[in-house]
Structures are given as C-alpha cells and as structure tokens.
C-alpha atoms as a PDB file:
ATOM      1  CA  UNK A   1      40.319 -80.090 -44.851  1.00  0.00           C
ATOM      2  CA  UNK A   2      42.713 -78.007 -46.939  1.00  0.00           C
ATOM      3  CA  UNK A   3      46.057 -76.936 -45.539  1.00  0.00           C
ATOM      4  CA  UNK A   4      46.187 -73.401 -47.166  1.00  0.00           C
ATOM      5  CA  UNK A   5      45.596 -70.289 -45.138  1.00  0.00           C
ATOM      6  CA  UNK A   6      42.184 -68.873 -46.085  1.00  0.00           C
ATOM      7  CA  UNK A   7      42.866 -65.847 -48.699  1.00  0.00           C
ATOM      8  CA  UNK A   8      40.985 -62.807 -47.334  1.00  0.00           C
ATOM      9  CA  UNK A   9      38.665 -61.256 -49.666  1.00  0.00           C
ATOM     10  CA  UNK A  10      38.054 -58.017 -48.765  1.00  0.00           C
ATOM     11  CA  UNK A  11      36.616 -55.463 -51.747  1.00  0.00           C
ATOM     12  CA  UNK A  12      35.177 -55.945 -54.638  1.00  0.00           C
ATOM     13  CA  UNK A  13      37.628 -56.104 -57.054  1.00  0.00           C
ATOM     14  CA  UNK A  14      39.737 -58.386 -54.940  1.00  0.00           C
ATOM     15  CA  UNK A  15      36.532 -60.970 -55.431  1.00  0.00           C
ATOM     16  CA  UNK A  16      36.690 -60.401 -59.163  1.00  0.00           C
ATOM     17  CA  UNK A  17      40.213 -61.076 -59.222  1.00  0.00           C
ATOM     18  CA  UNK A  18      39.997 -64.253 -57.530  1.00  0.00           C
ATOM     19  CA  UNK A  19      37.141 -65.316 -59.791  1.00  0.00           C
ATOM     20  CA  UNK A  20      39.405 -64.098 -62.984  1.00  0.00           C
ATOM     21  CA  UNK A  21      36.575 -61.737 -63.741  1.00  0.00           C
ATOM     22  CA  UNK A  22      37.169 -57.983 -65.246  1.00  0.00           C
ATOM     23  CA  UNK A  23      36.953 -55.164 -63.017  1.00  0.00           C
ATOM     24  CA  UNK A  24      33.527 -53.661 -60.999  1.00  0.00           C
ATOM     25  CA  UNK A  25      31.314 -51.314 -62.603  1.00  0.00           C
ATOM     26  CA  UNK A  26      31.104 -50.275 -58.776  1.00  0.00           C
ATOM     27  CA  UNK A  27      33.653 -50.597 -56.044  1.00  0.00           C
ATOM     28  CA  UNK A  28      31.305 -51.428 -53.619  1.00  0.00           C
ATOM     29  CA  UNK A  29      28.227 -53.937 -55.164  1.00  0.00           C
ATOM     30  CA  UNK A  30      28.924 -56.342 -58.001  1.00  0.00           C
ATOM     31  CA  UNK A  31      26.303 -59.171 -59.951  1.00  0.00           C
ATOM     32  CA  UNK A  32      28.054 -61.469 -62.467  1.00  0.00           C
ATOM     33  CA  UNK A  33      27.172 -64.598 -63.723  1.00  0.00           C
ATOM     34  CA  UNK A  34      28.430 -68.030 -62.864  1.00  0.00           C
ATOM     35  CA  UNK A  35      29.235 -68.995 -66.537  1.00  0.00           C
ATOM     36  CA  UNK A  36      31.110 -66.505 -66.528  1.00  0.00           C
ATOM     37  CA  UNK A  37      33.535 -67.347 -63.675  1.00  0.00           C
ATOM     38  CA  UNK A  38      36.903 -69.364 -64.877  1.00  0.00           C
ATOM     39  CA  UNK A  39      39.333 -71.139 -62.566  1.00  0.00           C
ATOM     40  CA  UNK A  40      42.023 -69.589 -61.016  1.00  0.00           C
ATOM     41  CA  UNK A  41      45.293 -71.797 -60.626  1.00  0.00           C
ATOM     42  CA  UNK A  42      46.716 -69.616 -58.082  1.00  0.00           C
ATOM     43  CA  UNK A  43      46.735 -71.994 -55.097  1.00  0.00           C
ATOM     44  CA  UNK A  44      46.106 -68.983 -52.805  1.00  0.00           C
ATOM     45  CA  UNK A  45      42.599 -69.068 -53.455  1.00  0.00           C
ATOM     46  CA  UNK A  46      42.166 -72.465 -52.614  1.00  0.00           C
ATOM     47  CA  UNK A  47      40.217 -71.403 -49.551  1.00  0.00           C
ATOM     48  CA  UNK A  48      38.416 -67.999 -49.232  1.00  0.00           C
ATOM     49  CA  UNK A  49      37.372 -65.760 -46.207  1.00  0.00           C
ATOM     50  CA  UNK A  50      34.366 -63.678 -47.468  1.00  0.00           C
ATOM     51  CA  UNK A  51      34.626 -60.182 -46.155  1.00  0.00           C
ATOM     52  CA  UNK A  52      31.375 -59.346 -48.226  1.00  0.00           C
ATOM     53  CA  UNK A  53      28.046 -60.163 -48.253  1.00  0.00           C
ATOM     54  CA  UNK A  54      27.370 -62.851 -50.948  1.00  0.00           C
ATOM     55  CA  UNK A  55      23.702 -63.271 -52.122  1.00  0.00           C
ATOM     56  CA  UNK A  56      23.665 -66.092 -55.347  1.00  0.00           C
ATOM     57  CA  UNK A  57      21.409 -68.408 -57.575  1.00  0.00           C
ATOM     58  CA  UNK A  58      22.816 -71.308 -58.582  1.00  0.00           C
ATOM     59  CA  UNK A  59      21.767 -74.474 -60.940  1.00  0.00           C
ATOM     60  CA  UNK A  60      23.287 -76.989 -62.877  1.00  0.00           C
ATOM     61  CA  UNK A  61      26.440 -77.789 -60.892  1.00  0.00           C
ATOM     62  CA  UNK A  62      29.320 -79.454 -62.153  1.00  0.00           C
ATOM     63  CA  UNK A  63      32.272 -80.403 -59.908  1.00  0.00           C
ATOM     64  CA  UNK A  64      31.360 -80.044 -55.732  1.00  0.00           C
ATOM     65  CA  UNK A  65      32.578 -76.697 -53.746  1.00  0.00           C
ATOM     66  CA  UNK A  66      32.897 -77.301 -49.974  1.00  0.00           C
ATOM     67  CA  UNK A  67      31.824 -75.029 -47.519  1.00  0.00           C
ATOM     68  CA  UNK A  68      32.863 -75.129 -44.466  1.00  0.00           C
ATOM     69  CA  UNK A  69      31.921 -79.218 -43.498  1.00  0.00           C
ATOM     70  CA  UNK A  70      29.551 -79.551 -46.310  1.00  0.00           C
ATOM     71  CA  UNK A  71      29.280 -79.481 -50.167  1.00  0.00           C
ATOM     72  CA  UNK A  72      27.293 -77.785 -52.852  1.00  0.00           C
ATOM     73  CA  UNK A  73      25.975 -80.862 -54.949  1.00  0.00           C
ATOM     74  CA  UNK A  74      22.922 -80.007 -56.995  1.00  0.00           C
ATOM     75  CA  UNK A  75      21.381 -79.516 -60.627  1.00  0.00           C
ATOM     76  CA  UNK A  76      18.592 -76.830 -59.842  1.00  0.00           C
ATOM     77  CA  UNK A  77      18.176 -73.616 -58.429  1.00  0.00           C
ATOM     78  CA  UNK A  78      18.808 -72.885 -55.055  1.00  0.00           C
ATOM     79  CA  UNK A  79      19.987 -69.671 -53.259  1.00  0.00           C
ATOM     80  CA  UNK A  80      22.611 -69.357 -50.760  1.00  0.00           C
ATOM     81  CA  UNK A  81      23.662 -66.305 -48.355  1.00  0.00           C
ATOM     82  CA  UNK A  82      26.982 -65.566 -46.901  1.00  0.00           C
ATOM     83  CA  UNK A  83      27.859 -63.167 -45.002  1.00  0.00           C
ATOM     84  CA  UNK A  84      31.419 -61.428 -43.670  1.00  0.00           C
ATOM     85  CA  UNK A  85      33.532 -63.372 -42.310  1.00  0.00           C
ATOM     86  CA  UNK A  86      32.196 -67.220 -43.756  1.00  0.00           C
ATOM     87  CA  UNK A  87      34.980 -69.257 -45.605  1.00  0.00           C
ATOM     88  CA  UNK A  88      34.908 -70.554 -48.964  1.00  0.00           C
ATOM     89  CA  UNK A  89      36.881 -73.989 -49.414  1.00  0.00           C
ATOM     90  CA  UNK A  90      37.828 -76.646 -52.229  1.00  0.00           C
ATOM     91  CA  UNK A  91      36.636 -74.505 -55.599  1.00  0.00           C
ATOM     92  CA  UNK A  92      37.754 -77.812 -57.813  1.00  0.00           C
ATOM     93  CA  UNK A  93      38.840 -76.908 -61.558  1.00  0.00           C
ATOM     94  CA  UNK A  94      35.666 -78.734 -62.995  1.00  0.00           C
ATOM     95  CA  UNK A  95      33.341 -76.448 -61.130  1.00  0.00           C
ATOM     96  CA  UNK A  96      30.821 -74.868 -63.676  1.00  0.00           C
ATOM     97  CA  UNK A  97      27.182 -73.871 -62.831  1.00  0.00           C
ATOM     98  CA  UNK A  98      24.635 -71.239 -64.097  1.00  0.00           C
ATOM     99  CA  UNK A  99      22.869 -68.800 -62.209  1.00  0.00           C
ATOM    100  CA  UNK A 100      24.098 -65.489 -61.078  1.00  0.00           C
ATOM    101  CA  UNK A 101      25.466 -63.783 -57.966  1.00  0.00           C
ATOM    102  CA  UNK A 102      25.192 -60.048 -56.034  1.00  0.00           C
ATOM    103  CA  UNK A 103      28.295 -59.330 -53.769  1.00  0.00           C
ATOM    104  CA  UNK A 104      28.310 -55.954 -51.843  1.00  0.00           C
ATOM    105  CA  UNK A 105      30.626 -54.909 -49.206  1.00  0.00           C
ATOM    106  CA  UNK A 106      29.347 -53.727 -45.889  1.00  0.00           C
ATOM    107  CA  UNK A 107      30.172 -50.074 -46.352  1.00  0.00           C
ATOM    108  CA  UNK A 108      27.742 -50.010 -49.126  1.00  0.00           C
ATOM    109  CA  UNK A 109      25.118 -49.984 -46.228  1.00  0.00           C
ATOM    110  CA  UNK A 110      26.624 -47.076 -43.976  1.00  0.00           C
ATOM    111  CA  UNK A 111      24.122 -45.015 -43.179  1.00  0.00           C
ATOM    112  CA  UNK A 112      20.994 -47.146 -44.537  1.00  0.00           C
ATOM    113  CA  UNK A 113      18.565 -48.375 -42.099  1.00  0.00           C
ATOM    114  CA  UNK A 114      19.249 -51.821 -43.863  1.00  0.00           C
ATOM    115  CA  UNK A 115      22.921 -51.624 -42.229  1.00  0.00           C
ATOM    116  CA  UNK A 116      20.940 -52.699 -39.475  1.00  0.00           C
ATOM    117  CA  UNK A 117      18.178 -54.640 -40.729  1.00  0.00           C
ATOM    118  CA  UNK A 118      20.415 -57.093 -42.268  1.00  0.00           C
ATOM    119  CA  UNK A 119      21.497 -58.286 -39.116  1.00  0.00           C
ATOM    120  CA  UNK A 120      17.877 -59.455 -38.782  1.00  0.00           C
ATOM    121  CA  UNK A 121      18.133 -61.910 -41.849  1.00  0.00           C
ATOM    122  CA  UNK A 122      18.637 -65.484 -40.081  1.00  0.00           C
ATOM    123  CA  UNK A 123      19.460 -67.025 -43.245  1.00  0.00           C
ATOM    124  CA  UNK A 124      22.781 -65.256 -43.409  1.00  0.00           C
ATOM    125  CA  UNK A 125      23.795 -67.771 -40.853  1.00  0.00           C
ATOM    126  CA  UNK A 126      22.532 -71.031 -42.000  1.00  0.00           C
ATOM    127  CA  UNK A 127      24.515 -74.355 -43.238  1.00  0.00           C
ATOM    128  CA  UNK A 128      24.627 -75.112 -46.498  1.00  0.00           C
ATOM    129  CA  UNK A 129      22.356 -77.756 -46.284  1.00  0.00           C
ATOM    130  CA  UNK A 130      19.670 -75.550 -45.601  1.00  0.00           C
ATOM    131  CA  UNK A 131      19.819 -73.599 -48.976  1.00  0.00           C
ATOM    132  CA  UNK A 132      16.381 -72.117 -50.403  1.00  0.00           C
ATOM    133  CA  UNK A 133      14.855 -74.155 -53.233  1.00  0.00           C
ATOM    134  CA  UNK A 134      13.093 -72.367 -55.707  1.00  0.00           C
ATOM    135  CA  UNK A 135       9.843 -72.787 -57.701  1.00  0.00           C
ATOM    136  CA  UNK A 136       9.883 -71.727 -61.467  1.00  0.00           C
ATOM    137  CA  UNK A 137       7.968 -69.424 -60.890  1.00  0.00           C
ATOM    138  CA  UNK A 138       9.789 -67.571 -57.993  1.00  0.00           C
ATOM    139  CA  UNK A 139      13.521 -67.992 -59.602  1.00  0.00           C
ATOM    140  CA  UNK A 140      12.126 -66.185 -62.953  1.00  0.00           C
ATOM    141  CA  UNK A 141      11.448 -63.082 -59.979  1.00  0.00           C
ATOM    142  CA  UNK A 142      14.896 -63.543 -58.660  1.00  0.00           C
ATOM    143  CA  UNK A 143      16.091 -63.757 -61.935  1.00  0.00           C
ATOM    144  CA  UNK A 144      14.504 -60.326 -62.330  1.00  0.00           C
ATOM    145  CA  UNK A 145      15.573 -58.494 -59.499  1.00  0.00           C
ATOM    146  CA  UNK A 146      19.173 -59.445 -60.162  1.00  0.00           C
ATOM    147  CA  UNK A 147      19.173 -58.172 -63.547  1.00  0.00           C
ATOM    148  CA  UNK A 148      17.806 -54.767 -62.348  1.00  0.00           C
ATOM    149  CA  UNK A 149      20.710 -54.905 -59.856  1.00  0.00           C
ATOM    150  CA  UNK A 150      23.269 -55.254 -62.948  1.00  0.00           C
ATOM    151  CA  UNK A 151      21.047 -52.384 -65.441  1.00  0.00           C
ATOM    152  CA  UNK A 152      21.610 -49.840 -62.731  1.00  0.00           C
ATOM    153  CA  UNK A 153      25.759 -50.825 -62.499  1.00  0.00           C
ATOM    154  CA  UNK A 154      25.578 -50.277 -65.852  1.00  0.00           C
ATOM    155  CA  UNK A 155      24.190 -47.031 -65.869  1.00  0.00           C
ATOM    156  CA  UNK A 156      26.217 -43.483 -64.782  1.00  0.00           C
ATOM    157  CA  UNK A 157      26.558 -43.196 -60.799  1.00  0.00           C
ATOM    158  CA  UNK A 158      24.666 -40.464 -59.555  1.00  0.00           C
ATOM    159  CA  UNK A 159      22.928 -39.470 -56.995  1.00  0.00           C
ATOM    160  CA  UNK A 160      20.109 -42.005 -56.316  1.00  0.00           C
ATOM    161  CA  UNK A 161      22.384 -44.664 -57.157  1.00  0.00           C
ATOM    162  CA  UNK A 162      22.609 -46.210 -53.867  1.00  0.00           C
ATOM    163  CA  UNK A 163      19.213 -46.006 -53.011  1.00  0.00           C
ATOM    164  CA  UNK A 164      18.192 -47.277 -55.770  1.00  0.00           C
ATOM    165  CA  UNK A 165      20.270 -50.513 -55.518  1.00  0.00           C
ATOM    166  CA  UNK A 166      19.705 -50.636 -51.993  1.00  0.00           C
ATOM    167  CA  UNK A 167      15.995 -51.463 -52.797  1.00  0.00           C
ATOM    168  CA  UNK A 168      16.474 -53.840 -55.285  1.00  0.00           C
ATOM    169  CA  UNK A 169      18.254 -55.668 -52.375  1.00  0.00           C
ATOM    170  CA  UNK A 170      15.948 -55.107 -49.984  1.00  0.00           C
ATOM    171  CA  UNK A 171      13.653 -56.706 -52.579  1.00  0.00           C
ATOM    172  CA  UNK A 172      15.672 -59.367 -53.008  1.00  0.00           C
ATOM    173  CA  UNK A 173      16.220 -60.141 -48.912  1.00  0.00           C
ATOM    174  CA  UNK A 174      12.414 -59.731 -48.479  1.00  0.00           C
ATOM    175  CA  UNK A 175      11.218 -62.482 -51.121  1.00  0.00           C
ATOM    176  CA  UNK A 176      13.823 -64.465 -49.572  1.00  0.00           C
ATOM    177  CA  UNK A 177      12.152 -64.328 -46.770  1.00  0.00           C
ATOM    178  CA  UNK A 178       8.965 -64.831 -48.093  1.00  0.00           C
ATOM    179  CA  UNK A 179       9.941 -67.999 -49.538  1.00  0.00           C
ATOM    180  CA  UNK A 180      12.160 -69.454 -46.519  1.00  0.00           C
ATOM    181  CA  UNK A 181       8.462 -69.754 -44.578  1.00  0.00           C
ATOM    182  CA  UNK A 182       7.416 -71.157 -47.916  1.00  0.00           C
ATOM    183  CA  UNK A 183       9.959 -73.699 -47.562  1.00  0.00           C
ATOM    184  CA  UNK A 184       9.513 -74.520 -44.042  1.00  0.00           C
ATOM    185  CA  UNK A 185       5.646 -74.487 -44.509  1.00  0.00           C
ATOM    186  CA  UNK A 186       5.414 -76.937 -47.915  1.00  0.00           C
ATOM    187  CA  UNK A 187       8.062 -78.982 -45.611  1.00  0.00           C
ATOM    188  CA  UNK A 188       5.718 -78.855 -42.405  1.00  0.00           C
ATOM    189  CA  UNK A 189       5.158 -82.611 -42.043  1.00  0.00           C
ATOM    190  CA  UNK A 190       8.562 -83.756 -42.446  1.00  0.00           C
ATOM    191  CA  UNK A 191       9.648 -80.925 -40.161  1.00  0.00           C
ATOM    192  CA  UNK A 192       7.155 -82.280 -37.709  1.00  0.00           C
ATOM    193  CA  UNK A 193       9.688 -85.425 -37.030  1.00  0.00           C
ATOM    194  CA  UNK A 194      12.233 -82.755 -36.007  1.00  0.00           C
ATOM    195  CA  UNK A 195       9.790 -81.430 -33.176  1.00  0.00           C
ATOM    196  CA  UNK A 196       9.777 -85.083 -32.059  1.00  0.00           C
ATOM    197  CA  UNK A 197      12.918 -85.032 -32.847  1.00  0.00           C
ATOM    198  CA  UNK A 198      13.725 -82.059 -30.180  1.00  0.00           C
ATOM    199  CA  UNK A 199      11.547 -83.017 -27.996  1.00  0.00           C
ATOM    200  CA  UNK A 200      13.511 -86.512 -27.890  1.00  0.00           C
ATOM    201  CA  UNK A 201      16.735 -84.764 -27.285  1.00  0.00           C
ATOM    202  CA  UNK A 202      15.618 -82.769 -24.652  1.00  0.00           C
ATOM    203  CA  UNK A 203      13.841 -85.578 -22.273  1.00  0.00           C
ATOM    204  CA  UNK A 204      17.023 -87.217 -22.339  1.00  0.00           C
ATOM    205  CA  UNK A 205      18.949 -84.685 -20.971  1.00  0.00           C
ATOM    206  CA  UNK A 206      16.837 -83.245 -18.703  1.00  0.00           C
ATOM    207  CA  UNK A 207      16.462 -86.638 -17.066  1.00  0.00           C
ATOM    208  CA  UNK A 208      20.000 -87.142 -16.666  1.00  0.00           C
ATOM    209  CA  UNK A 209      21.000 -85.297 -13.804  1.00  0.00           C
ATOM    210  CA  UNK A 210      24.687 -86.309 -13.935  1.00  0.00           C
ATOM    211  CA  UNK A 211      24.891 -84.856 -17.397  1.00  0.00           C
ATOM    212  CA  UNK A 212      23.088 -81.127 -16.199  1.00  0.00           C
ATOM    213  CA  UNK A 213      25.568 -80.788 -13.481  1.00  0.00           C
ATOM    214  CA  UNK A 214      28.372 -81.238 -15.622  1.00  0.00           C
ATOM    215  CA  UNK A 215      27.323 -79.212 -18.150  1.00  0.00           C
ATOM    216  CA  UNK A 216      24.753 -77.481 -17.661  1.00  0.00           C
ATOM    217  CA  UNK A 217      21.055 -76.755 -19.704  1.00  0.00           C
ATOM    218  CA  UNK A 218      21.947 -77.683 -23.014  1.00  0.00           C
ATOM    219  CA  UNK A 219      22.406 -74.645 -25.426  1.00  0.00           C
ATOM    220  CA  UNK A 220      20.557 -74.082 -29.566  1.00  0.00           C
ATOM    221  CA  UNK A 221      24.265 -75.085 -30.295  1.00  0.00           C
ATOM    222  CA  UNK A 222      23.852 -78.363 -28.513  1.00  0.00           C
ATOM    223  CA  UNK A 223      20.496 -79.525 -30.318  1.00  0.00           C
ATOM    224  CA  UNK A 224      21.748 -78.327 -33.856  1.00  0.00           C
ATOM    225  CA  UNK A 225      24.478 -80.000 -33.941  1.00  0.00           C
ATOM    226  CA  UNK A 226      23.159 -82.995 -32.670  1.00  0.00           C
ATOM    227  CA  UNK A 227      20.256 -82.687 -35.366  1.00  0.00           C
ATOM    228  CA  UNK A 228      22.910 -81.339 -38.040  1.00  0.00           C
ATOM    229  CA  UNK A 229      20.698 -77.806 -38.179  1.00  0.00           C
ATOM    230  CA  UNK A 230      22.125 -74.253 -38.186  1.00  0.00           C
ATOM    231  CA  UNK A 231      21.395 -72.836 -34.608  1.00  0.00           C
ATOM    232  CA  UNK A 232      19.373 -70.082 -36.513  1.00  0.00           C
ATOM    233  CA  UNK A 233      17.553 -72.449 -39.017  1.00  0.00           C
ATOM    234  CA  UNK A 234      16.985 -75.071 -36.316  1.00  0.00           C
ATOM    235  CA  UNK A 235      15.041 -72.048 -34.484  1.00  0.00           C
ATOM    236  CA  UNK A 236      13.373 -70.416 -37.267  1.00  0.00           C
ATOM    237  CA  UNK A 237      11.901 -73.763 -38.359  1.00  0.00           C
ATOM    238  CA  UNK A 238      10.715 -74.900 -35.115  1.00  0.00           C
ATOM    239  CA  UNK A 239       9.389 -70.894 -34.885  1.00  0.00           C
ATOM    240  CA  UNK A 240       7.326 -71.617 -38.765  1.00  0.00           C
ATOM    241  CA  UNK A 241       6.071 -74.827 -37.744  1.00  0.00           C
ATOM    242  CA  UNK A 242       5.235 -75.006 -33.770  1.00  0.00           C
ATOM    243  CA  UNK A 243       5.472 -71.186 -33.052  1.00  0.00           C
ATOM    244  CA  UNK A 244       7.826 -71.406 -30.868  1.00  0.00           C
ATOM    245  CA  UNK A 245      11.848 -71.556 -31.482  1.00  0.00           C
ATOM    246  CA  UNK A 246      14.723 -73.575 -29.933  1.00  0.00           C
ATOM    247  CA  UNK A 247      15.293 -71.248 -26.881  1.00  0.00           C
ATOM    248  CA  UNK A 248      11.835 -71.787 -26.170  1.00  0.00           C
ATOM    249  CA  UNK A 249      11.664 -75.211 -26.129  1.00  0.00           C
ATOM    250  CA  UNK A 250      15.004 -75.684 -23.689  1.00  0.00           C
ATOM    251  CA  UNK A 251      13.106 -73.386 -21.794  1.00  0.00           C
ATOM    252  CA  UNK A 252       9.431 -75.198 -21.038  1.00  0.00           C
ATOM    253  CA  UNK A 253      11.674 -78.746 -20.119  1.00  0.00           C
ATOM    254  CA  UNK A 254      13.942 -76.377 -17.730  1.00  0.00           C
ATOM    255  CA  UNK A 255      10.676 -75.077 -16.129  1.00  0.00           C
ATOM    256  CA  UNK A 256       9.291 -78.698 -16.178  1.00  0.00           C
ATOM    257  CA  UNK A 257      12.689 -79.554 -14.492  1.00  0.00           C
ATOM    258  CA  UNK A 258      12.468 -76.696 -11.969  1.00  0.00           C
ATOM    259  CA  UNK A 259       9.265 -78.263 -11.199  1.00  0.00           C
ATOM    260  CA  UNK A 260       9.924 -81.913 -10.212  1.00  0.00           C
ATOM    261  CA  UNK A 261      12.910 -81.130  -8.025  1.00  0.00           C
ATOM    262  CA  UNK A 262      10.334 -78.727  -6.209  1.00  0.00           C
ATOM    263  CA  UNK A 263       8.019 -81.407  -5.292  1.00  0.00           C
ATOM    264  CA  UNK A 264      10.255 -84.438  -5.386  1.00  0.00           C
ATOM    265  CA  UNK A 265      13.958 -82.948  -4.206  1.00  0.00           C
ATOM    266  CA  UNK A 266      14.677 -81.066  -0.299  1.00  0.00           C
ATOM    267  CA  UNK A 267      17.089 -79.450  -2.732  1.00  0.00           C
ATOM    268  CA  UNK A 268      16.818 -75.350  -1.778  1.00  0.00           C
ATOM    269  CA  UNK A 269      16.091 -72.617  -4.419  1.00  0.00           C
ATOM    270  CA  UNK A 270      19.685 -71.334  -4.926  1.00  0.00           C
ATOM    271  CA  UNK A 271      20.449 -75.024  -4.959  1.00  0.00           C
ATOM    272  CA  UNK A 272      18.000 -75.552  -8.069  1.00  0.00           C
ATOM    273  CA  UNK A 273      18.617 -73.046  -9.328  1.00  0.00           C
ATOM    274  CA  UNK A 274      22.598 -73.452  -9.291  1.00  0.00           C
ATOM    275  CA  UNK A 275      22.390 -77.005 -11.061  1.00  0.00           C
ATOM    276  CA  UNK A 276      19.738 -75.318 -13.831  1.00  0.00           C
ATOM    277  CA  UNK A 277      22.640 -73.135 -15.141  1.00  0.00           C
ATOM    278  CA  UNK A 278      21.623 -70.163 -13.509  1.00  0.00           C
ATOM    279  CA  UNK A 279      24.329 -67.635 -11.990  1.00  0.00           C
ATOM    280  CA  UNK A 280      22.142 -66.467  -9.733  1.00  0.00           C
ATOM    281  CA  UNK A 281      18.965 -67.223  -7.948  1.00  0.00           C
ATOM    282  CA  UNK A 282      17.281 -64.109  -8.586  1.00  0.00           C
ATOM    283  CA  UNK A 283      17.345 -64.846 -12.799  1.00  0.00           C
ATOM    284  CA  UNK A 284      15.805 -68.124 -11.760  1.00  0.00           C
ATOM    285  CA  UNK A 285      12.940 -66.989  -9.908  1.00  0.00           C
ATOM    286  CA  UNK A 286      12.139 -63.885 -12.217  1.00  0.00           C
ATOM    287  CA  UNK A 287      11.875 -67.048 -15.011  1.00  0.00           C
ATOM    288  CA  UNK A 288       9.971 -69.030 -13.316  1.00  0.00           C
ATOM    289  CA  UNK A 289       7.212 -66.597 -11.756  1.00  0.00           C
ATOM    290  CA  UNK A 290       6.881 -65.201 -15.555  1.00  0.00           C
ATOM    291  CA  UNK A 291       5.912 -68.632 -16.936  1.00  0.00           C
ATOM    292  CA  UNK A 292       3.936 -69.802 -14.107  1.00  0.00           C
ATOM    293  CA  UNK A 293       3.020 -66.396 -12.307  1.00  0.00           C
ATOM    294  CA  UNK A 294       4.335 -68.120  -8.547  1.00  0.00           C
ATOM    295  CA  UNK A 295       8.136 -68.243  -7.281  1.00  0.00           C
ATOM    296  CA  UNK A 296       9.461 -70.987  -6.858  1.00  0.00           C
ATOM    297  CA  UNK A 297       8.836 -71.105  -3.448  1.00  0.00           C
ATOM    298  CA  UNK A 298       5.641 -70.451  -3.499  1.00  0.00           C
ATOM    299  CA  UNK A 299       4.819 -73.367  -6.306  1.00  0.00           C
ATOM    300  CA  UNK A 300       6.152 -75.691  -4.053  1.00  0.00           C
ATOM    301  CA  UNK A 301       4.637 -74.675  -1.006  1.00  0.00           C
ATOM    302  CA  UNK A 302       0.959 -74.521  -2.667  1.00  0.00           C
ATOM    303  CA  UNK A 303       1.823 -78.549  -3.706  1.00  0.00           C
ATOM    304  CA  UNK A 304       2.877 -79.603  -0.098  1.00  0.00           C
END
C-alpha cells in the first residue's frame, strides 16, 4: 500500500493537471485519450481520490495501475466505472495504454433526471476485477459515442449543450448496461459454480449456530468478500443468472432457518427471532408470513 495521502481530485481541470494534459474545453465534462496522458513526477499524485465520475476504454496496457486491492493487467478492451469518492493508487511511470476516457463532475447532472438515475448504475460500484469486456463489434459503438462526446466539446457552448452531452452519456450508461447482462449471460455456466458456490457458503453458516449468535445472518458484504465479488456485482450476477440476488438468497436459508427451530427448538418467537438478527419480533413475523403466508406461530402450530 502506498504511504502518500490520496490527492483529491476535485474539477476538471485539476484531473487534467494531474494527467499533464492541457486545459478542458468544458469545466465540467472532459474525453481525452490515453495516449495522450504522460507521467507526472509529482509524488502527490501517487494516489488519487476521484471526486468525478470516470467512465473509460482501455486496451493494450503497459505497466499495472492498482486500484484499491487489485490491478489493471490486460491487452484488450475493457471498460471501467468510477465514481466520486473511489481512489486511484500506484500510476507506475511505464504505464501506457490506448483507449479513451469521459470524466464529468457531478454538478454537470444538477437538475437532470440522470442526477438520479445514475445512482441506479450498479456497475459504478464494482471491483476491478469485474470490468466489462468488449466484443469488436460493441467497442467500435463505444468508440463512437465517445467521439460524439468530444465533437460537441469542441463545438461553441450554447444552449442545448448539456442536453445534448447528457444523452450521449445516457447512451453510453445504457449500452453498458446492455452488455453487463451480456457478460453475465455468455458467462452463465461458469457463473453457475458461484450459485453453488453461495449456496455452499450459506449452509455452513446457517448450520452453525454458535457462529449466528455471535454475529448474526451473514450480510452481501460477508459472501462477496468471501467469493472476492463486489457486493453489487455479486447480486446483479446471481439476479442475471438465477433471478434472484444476494439479499434474496440470505433470505430463503434465514426462512429455512426460522423453520427448523420451529419444529425442532422450544425456543419462543422473540427468542428466534432475536438470534436471526432481527431487532424486533414484529419485522420477523411480517417476513415470515410474506414468504410463507402463516406467522410463525401459526407454521409451527399447523406441524405439531
């Protein structure tokens, strides 16, 4: 890990600066490309805090760039997303690549509906391993949306100027989409060991009683890090391939859980549902009678 404080990057320009690029065409949304980007010795910008949204394309990597606990080590395209307040760590002086990258800053959204909508764009949030690999076919579209981004920056501002570049983004976040279910679909039977994989997880905790007291249900956080998955790509892929995400499956082997010490335990409600995690017995039962339509009291009364 590197001992200097993260730099804050918090505009535009200051991003440019630390990339030793010329000033923005725009203060608030930039798109440059990676051969264009030259090391900066200043030892201040070892490590990077983000402040901005960071959208890029990226292929034929020379020299790794850590993020966070993992590196950037590839020769073909793949996009990454980062959003305020990620850090950046270890640029090395041999990094070169291709590709290209669109930074805006989150004022450049006031008063869009996509100020909002963004929040909705899981892949803002995932590791690095869990980049988007692209076809041909669907970087050459990329490709293409970026460089309308960088024809309109380098056209006069006016009036339709946000708008405008706030659809080529939108563009850009939907095929991004698009292709992320691509990904985890053209991945489906490999990701099908990771529902095992979940599933594995989760029987051994649930059977170990000592561990649920002391800790309580296990949380998304628990089984991504134990199956080094992003809490939000964990549960997006499990959504894409079983139709049902992460929460979901923590909650069927809680209710399964609930269950057995019904029949098998002269534990009382509040006492089940105390050791499930819950704060209260009334969140337990209101669970409960929505996935099985009985309380728990009456489940285990209709079984004895």
């Amino acid at each position: 890990m590197d001992h200097y404080k993260a730099y804050e990057v918090n505009s535009i320009t200051d991003h440019r600066r630390v990339l030793s690029l010329p000033g923005p065409e725009h203060p608030l949304i930039d798109v440059f490309r990676m051969e264009d980007v030259k090391h900066n010795p200043d030892k201040r910008y070892r490590t990077l805090m983000l402040n901005v949204y960071c959208i890029s394309l990226k292929k034929k990597v020379q020299g790794k760039v850590k993020y966070g606990q993992g590196y950037y080590d590839y020769d073909e395209g793949l996009m990454s997303f980062f959003s305020p307040g990620q850090i950046v760590a270890s640029v090395p002086e041999n990094h070169r690549l291709e590709g290209w990258c669109v930074v805006f800053h989150p004022d450049f959204l006031k008063g869009h509906p996509l100020a909002r909508k963004i929040e909705g764009y899981n892949f803002f949030s995932y590791a690095i391993n869990e980049a988007l690999f692209l076809s041909e076919k669907e970087e050459t579209l990329m490709n293409g949306i970026a460089d309308n981004i960088r024809q309109e920056l380098q056209t006069s501002i006016d009036g339709l100027t946000q708008e405008v570049l706030i659809s080529q983004l939108e563009l850009l976040l939907h095929y991004s989409q698009r292709f992320y279910l691509r990904q985890f679909q053209t991945r489906k039977t490999a990701h099908h060991n990771l529902v095992s994989e979940v599933e594995n997880l989760l029987n051994v905790y649930f059977n170990d009683d000592n561990l649920l007291v002391a800790q309580g249900v296990p949380t998304v956080a628990y089984l991504a890090e134990r199956l080094n998955r992003s809490p939000k790509y964990l549960s997006d892929l499990l959504r894409s391939v079983s139709g049902r995400s992460a929460q979901q499956y923590i909650q069927d082997h809680l209710l399964e859980k609930a269950k057995t010490l019904l029949i098998s335990s002269n534990l009382t409600v509040a006492e089940i549902a105390y050791m499930l995690g819950f704060d209260y017995p009334q969140s337990f039962n209101k669970l409960f009678r929505r996935k099985t339509n009985k309380t728990p009291l009456v489940y285990r009364q209709s079984l004895n």
